[in-house]
Protein backbone atom coordinates (compact mmCIF):
# COMPACT_ATOMS: atom_id res chain seq x y z
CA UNK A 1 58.79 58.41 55.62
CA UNK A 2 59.60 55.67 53.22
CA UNK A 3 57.22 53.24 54.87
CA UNK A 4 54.35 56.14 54.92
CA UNK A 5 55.30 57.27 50.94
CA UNK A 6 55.14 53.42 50.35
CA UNK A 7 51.92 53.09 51.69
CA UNK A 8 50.71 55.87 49.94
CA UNK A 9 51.84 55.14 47.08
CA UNK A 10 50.34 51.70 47.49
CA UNK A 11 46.90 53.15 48.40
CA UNK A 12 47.46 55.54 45.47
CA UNK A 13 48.09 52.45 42.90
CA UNK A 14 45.02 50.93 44.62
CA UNK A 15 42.55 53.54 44.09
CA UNK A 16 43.99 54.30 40.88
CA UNK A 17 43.54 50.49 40.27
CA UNK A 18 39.74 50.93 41.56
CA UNK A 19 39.45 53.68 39.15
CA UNK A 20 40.93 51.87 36.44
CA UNK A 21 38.63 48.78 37.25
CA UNK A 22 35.31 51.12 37.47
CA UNK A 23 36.27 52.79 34.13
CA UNK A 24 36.29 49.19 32.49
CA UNK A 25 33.10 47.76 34.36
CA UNK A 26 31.53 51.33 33.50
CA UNK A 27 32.60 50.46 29.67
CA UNK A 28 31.42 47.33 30.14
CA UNK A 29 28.34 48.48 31.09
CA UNK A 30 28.01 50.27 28.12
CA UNK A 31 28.94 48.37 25.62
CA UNK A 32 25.96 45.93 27.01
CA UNK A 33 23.80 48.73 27.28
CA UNK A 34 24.97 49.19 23.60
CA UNK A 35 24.09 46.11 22.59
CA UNK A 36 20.96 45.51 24.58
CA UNK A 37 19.40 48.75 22.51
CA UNK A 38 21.01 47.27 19.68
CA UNK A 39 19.18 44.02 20.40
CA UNK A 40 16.16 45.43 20.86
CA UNK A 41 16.14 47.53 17.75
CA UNK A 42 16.37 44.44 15.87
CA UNK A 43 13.95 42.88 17.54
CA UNK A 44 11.23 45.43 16.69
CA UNK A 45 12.44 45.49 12.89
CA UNK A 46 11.90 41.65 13.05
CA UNK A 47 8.37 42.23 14.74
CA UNK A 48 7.61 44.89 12.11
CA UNK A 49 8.50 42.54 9.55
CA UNK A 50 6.70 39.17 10.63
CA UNK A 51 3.51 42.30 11.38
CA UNK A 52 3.81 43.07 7.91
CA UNK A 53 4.06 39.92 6.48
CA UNK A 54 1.19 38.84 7.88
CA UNK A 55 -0.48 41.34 7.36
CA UNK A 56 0.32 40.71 3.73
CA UNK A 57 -0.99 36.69 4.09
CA UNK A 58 -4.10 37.62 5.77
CA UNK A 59 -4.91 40.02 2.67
CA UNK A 60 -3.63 37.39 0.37
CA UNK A 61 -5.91 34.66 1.78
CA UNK A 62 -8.77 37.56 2.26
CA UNK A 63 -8.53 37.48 -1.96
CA UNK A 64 -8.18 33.82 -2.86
CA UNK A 65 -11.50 33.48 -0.43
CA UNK A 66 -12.75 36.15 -2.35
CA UNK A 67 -12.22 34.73 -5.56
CA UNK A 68 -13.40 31.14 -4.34
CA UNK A 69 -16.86 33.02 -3.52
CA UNK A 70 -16.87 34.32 -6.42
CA UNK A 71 -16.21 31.15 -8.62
CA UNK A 72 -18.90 28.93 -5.69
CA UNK A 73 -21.43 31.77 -6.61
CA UNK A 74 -20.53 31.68 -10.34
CA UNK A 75 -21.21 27.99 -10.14
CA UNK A 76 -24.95 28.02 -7.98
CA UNK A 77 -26.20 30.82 -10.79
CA UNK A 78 -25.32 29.23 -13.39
CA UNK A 79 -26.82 25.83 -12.07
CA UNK A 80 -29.69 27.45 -10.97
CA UNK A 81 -30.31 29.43 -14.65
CA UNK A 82 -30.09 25.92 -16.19
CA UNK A 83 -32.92 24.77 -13.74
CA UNK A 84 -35.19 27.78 -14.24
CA UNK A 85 -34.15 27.21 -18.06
CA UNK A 86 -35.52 23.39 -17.51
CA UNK A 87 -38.17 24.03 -15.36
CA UNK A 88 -39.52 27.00 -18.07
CA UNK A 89 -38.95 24.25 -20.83
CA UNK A 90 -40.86 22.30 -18.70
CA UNK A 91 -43.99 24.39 -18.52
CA UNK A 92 -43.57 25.27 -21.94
CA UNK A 93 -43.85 21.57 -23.11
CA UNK A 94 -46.69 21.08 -20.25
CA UNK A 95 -48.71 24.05 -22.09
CA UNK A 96 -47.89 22.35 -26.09
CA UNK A 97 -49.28 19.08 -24.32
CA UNK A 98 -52.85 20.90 -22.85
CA UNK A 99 -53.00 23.23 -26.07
CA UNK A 100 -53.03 20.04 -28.34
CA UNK A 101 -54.95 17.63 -25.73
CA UNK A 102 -57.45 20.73 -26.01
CA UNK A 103 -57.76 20.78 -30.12
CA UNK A 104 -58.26 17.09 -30.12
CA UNK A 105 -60.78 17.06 -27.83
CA UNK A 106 -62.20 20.43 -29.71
CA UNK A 107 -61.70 17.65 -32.98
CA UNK A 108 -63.50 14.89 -30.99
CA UNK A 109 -65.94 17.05 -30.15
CA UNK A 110 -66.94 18.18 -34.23
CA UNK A 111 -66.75 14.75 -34.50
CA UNK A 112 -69.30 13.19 -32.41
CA UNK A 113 -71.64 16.84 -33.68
CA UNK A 114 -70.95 15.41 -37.36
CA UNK A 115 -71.73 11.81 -36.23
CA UNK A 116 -75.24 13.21 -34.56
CA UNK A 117 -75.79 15.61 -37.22
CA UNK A 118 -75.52 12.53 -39.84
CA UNK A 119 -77.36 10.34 -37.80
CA UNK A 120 -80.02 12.86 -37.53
CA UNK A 121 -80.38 13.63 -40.94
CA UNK A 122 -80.19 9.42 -41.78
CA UNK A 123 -83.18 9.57 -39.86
């Protein structure tokens, strides 16, 4: 009986041994399981974070365009109000130029009457 209880009590420190051995590996397993969730959670904070951050450069680009427009189109109205301010001087100065090309021909024209008249009346 001592050979049997030995072997049983060798079969009974082996399974207890195999229990002791799935207890850690099941542990083990757990702690990586652990960890893997824990991994995981931080890698969807860090995702959330580069989202939001660039989310945050897109809307910060989105307003110095914006403002660039702004300023470009700030720029062409004003430079086109200085040419329709030129080209309006323009006409202006074309219509003094035809108003007074008209009264000296209007002044030409009394003269050469006078001159006729006065030759007529030399006559």
């Amino acid at each position: 009986m001592t050979s049997q209880s030995g072997v049983s009590s060798t079969k009974r420190a082996k399974v207890g041994a195999q229990h002791h051995i799935q207890s850690i590996l099941e542990e083990a397993d757990n702690m990586c399981q652990d960890k893997l969730v824990a991994l995981e959670l931080k890698n969807d904070r860090l995702r959330i974070k580069l989202d939001h951050e660039r989310h945050r450069s897109e809307q910060s680009f989105a307003r110095e365009e914006r403002g660039s427009e702004q300023a470009n189109a700030a720029i062409v109205h004003q430079r086109e109000m200085e040419k329709m301010k030129q080209e309006v001087e323009l006409k202006n100065a074309e219509s003094d130029t035809y108003e007074r090309k008209k009264e000296m021909l209007m002044l030409e024209l009394k003269v050469l009457k006078f001159r006729q008249g006065a030759s007529g009346s030399s006559l």
